[in-house]
C-alpha atoms as a PDB file:
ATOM      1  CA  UNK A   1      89.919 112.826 101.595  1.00  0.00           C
ATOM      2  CA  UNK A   2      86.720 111.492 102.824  1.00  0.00           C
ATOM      3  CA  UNK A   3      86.609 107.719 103.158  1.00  0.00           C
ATOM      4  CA  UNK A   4      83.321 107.329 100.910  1.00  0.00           C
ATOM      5  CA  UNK A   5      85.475 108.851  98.219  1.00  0.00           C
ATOM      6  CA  UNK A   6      88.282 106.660  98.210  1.00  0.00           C
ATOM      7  CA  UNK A   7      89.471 104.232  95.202  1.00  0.00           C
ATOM      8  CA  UNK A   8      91.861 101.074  94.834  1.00  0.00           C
ATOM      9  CA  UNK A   9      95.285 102.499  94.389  1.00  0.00           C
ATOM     10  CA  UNK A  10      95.002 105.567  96.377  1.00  0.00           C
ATOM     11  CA  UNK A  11      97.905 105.626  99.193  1.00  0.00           C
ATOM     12  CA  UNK A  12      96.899 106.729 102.151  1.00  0.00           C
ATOM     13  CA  UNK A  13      99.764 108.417 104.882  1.00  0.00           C
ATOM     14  CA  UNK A  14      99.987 107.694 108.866  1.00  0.00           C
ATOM     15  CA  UNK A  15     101.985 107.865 111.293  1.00  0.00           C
ATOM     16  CA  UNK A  16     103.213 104.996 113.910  1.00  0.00           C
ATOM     17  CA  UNK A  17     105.537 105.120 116.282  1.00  0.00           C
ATOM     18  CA  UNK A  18     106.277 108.450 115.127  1.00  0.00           C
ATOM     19  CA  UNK A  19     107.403 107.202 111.595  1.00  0.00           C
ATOM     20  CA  UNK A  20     105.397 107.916 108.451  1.00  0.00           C
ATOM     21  CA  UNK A  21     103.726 104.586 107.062  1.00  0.00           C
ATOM     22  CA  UNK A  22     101.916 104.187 103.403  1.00  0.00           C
ATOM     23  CA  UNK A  23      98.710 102.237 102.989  1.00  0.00           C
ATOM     24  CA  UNK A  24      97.684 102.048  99.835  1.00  0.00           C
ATOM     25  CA  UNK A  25      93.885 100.960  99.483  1.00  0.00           C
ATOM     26  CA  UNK A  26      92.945  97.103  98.114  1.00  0.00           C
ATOM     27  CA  UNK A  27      89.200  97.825  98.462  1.00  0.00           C
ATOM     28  CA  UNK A  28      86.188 100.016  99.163  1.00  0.00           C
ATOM     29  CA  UNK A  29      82.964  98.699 100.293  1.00  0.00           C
ATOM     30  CA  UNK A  30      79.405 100.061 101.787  1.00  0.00           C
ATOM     31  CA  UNK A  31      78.926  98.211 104.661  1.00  0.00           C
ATOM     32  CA  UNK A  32      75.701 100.104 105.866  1.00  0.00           C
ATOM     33  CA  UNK A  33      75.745 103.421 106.325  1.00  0.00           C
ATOM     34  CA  UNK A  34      79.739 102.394 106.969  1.00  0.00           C
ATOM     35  CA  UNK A  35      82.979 101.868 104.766  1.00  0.00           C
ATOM     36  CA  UNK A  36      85.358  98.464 105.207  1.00  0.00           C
ATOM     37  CA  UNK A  37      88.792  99.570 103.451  1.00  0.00           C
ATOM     38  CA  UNK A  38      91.358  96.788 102.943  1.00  0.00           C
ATOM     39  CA  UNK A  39      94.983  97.944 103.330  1.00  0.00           C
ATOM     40  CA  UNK A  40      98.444  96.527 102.093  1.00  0.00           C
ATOM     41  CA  UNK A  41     101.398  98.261 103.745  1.00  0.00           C
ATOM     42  CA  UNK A  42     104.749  97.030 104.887  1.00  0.00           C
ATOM     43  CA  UNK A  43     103.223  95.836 107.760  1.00  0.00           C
ATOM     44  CA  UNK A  44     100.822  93.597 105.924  1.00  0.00           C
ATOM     45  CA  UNK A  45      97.049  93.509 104.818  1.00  0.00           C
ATOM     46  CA  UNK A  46      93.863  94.869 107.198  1.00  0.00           C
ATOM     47  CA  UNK A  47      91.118  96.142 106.538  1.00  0.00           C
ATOM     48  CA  UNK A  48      88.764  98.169 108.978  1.00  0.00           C
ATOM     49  CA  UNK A  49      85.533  99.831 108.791  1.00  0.00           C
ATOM     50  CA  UNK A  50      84.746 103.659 109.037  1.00  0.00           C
ATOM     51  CA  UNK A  51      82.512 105.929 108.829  1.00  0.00           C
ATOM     52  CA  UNK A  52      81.471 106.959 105.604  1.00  0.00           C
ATOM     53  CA  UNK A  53      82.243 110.906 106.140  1.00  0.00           C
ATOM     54  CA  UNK A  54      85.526 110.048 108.083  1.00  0.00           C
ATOM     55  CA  UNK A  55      89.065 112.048 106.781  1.00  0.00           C
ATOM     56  CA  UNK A  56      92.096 110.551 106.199  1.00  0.00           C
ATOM     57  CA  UNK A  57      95.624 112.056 104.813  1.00  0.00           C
ATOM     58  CA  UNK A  58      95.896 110.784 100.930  1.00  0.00           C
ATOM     59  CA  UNK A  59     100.206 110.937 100.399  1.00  0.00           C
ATOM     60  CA  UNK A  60     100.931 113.221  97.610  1.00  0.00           C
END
């Protein structure tokens, strides 16, 4: 899914340390012609700024 189409609620899959980790997303907002999504996982909250035609693996 492309980052300018994501939505509060939507989890989003990764992979660290080769485990699978959920994020799902807090909050989308335009910064510019960029993104800033805010994350909760396990790990904690974060948020970080992409841009807007960026991919990213939604869990299913």
């Amino acid at each position: 899914m492309r980052i300018n189409q994501l939505k509060p609620g939507v989890t989003i899959r990764d992979w660290l340390n080769g485990k699978v980790v959920h994020f799902e997303v807090l909050d989308v907002k335009p910064v510019g012609s960029k993104f800033e999504v805010t994350f909760r996982s396990p790990l904690g909250h974060a948020s970080a700024v992409y841009p807007g035609n960026a991919f990213v693996t939604v869990a299913s």
